[in-house]
PDB file of N, CA and C in Angstrom:
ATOM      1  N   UNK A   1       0.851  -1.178   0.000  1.00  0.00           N
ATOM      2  CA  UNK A   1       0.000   0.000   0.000  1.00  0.00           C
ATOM      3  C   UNK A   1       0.894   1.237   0.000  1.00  0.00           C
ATOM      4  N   UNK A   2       0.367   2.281  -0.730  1.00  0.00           N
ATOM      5  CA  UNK A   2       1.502   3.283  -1.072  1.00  0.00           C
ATOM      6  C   UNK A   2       1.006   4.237   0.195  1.00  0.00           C
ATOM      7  N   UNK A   3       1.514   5.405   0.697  1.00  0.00           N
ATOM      8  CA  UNK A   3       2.304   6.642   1.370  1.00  0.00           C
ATOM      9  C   UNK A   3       1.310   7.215   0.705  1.00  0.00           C
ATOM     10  N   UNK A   4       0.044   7.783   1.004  1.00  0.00           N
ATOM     11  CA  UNK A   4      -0.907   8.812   0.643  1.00  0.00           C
ATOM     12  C   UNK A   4      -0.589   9.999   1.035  1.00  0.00           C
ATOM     13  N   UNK A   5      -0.147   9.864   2.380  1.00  0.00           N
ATOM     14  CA  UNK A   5       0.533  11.457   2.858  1.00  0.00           C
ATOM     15  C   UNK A   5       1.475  11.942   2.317  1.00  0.00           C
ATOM     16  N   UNK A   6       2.622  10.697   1.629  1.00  0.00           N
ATOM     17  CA  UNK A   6       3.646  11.420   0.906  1.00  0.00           C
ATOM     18  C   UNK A   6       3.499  11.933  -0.343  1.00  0.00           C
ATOM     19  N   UNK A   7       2.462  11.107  -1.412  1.00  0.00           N
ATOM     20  CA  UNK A   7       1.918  11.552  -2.435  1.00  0.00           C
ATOM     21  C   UNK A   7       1.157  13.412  -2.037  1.00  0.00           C
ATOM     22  N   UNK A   8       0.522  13.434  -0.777  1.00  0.00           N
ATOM     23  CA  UNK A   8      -0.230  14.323  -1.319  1.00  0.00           C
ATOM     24  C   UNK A   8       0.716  15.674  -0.854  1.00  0.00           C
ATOM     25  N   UNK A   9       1.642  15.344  -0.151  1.00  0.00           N
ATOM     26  CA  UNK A   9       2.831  16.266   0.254  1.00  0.00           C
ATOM     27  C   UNK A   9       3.546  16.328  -1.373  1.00  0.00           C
ATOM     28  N   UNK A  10       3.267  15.553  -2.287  1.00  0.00           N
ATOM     29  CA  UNK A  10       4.017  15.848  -3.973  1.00  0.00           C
ATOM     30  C   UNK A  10       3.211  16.393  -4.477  1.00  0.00           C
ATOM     31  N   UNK A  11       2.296  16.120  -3.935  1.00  0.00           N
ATOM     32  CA  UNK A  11       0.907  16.988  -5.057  1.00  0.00           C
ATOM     33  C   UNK A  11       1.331  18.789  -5.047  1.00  0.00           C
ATOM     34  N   UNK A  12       1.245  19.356  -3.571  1.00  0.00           N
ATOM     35  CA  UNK A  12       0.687  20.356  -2.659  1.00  0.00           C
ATOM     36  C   UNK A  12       2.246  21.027  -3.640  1.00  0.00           C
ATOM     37  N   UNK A  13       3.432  20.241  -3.561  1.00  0.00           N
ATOM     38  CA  UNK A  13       4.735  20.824  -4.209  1.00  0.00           C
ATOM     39  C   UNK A  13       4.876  21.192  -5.482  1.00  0.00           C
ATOM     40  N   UNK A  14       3.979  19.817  -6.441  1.00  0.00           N
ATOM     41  CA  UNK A  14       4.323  20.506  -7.613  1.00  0.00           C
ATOM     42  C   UNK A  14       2.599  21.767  -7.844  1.00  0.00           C
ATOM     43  N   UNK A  15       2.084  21.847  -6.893  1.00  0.00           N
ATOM     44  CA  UNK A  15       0.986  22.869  -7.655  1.00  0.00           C
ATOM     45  C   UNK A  15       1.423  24.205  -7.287  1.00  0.00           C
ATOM     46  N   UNK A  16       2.525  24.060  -6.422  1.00  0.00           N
ATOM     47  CA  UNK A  16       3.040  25.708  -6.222  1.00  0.00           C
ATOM     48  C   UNK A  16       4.417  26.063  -7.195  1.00  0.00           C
ATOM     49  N   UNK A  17       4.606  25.107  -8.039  1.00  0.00           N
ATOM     50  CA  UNK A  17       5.511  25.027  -9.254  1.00  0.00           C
ATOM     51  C   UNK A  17       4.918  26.682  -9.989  1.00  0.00           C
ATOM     52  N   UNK A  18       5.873  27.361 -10.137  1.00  0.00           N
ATOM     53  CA  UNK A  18       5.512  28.351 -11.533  1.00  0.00           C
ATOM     54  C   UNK A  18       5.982  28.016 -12.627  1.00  0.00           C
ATOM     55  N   UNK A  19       5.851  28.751 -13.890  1.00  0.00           N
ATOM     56  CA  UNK A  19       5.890  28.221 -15.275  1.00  0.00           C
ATOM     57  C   UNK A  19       7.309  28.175 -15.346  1.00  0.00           C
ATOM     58  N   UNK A  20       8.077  28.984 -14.879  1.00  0.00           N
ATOM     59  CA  UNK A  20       9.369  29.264 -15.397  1.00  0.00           C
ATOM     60  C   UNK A  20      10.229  27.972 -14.691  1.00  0.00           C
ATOM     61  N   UNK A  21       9.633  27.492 -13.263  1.00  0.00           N
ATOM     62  CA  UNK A  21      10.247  26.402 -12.583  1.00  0.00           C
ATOM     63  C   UNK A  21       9.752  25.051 -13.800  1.00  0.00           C
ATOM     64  N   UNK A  22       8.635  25.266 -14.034  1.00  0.00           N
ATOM     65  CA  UNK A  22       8.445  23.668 -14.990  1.00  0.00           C
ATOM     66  C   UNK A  22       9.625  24.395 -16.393  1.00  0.00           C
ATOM     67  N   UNK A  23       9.499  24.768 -16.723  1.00  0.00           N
ATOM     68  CA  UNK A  23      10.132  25.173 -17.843  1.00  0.00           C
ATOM     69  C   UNK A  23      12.129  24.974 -17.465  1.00  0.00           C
ATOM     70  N   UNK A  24      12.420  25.038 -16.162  1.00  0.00           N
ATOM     71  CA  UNK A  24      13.527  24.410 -16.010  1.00  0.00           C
ATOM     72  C   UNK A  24      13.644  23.167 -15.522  1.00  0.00           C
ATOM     73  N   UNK A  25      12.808  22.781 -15.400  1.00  0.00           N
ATOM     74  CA  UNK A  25      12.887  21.303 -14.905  1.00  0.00           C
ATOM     75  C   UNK A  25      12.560  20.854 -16.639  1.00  0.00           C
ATOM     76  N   UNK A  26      12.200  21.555 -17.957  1.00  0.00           N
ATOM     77  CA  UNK A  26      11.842  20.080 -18.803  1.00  0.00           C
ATOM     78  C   UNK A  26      13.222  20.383 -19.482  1.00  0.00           C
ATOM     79  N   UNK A  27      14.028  22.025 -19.389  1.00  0.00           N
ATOM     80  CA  UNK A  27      14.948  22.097 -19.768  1.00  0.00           C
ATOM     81  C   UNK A  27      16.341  21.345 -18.879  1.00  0.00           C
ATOM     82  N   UNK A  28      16.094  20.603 -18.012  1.00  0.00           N
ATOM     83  CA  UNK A  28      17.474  20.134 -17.348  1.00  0.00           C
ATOM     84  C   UNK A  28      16.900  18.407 -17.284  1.00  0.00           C
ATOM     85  N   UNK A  29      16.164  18.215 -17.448  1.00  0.00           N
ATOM     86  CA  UNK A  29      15.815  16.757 -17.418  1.00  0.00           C
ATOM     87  C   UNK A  29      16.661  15.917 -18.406  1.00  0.00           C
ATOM     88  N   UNK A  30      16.717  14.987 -17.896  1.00  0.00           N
ATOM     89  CA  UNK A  30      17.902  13.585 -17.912  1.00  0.00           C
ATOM     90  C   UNK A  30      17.577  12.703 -18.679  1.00  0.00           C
ATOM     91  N   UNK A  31      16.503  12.320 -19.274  1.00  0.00           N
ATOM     92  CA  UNK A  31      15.640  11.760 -20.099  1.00  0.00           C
ATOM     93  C   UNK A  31      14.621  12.299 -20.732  1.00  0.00           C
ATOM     94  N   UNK A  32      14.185  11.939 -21.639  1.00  0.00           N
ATOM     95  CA  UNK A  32      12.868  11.749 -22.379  1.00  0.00           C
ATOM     96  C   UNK A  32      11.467  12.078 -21.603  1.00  0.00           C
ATOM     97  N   UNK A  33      11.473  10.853 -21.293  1.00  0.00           N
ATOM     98  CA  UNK A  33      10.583  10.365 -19.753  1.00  0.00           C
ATOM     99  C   UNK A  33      10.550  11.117 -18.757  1.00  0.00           C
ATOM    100  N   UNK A  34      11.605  11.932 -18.270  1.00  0.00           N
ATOM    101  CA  UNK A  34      11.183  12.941 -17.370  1.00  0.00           C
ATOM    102  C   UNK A  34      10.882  14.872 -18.188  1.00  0.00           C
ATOM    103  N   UNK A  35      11.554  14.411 -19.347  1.00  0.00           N
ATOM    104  CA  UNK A  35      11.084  15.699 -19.980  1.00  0.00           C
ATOM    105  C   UNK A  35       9.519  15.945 -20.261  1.00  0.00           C
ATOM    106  N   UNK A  36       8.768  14.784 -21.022  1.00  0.00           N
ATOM    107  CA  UNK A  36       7.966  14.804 -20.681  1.00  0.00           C
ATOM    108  C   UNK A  36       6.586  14.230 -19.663  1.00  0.00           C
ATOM    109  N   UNK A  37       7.229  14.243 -18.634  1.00  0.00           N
ATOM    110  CA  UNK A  37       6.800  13.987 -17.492  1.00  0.00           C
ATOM    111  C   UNK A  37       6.297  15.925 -17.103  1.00  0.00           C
ATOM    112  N   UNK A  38       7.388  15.967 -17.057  1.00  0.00           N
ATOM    113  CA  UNK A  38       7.391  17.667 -16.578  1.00  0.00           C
ATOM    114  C   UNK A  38       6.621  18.488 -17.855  1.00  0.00           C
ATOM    115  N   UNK A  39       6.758  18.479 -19.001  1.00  0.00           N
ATOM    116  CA  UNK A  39       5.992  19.157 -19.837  1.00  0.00           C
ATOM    117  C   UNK A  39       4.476  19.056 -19.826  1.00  0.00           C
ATOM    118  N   UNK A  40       4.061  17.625 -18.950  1.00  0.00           N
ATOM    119  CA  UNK A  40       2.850  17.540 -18.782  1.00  0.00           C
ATOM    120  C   UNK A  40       2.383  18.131 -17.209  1.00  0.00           C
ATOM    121  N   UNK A  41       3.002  18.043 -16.490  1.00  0.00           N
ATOM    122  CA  UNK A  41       3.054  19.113 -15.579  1.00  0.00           C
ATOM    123  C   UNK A  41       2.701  20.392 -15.674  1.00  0.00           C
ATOM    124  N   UNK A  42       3.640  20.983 -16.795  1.00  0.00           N
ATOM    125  CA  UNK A  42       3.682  22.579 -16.971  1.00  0.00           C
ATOM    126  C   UNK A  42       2.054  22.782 -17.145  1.00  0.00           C
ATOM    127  N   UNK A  43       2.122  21.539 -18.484  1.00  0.00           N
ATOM    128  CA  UNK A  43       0.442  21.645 -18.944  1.00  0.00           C
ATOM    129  C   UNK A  43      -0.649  21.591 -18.274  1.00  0.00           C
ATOM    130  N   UNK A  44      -0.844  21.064 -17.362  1.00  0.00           N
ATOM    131  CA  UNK A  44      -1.522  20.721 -16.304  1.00  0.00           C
ATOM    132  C   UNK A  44      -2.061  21.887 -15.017  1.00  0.00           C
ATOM    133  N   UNK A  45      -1.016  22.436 -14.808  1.00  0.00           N
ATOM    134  CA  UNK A  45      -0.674  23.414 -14.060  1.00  0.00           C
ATOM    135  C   UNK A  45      -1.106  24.657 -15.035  1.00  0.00           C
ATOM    136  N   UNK A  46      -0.798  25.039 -16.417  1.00  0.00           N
ATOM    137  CA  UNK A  46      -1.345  26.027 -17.057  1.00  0.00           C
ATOM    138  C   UNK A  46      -2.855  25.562 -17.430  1.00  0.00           C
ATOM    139  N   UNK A  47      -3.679  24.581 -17.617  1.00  0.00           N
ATOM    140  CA  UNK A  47      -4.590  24.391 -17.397  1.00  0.00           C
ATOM    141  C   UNK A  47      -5.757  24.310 -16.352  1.00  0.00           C
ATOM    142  N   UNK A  48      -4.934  24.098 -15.079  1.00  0.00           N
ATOM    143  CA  UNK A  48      -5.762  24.885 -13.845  1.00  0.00           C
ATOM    144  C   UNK A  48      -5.400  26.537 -13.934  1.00  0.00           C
ATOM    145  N   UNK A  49      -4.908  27.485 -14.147  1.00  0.00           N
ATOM    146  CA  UNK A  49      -4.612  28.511 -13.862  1.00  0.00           C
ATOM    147  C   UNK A  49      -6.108  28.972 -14.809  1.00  0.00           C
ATOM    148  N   UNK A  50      -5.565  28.338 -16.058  1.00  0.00           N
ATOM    149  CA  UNK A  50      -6.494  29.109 -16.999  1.00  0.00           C
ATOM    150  C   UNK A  50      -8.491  28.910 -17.146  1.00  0.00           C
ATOM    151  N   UNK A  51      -8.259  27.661 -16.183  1.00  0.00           N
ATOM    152  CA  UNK A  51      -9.607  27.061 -15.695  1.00  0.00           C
ATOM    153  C   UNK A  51     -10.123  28.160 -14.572  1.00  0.00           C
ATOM    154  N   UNK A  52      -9.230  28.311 -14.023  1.00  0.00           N
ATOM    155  CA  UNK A  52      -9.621  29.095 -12.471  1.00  0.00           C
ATOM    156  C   UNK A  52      -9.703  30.934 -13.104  1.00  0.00           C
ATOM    157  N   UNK A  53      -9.235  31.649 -14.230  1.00  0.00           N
ATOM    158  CA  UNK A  53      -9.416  32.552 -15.129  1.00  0.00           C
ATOM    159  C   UNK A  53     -10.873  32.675 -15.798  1.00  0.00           C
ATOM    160  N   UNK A  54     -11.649  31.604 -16.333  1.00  0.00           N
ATOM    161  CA  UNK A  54     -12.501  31.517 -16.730  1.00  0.00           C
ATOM    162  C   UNK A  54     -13.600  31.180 -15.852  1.00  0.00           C
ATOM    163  N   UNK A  55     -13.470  30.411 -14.539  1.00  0.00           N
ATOM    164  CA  UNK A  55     -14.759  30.801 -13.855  1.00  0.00           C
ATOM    165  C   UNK A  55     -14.624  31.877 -13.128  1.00  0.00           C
ATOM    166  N   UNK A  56     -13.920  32.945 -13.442  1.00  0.00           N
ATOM    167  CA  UNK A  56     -13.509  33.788 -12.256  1.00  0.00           C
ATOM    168  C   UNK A  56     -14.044  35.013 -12.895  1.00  0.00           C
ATOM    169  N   UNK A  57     -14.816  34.772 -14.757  1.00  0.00           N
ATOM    170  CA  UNK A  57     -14.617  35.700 -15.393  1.00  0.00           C
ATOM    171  C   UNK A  57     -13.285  36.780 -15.362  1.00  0.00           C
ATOM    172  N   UNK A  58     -12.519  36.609 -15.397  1.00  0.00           N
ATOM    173  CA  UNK A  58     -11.266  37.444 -15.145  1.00  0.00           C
ATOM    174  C   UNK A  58     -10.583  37.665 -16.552  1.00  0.00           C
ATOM    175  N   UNK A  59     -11.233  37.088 -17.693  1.00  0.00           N
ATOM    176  CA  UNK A  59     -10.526  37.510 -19.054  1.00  0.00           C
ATOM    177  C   UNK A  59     -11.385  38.526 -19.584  1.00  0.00           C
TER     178      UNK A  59
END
């Protein structure tokens, strides 16, 4: 059985990620696999921002 607390202690870390931090993490990544690991991140993360923009009416 996996560490739920530790997962959600990874969660809470990467959602306070800014663009420019994903954007060095896909630029220093060691593989493929973690490049896009992290590019889906970035995406992810610019997709809540821009979710939370649109019910906020804010555009």
């Amino acid at each position: 059985m996996c560490d739920v607390k530790k997962y959600e202690a990874i969660f809470e870390e990467i959602m306070r990620l800014q663009p420019d931090d994903t954007m060095q993490l896909v630029l220093e990544a060691e593989t493929e696999e973690q490049k896009s690991f992290y590019e889906m991140v970035g995406d992810f993360l610019l997709q809540s921002k821009q979710r939370q923009v649109i019910e906020g009416n804010l555009f």
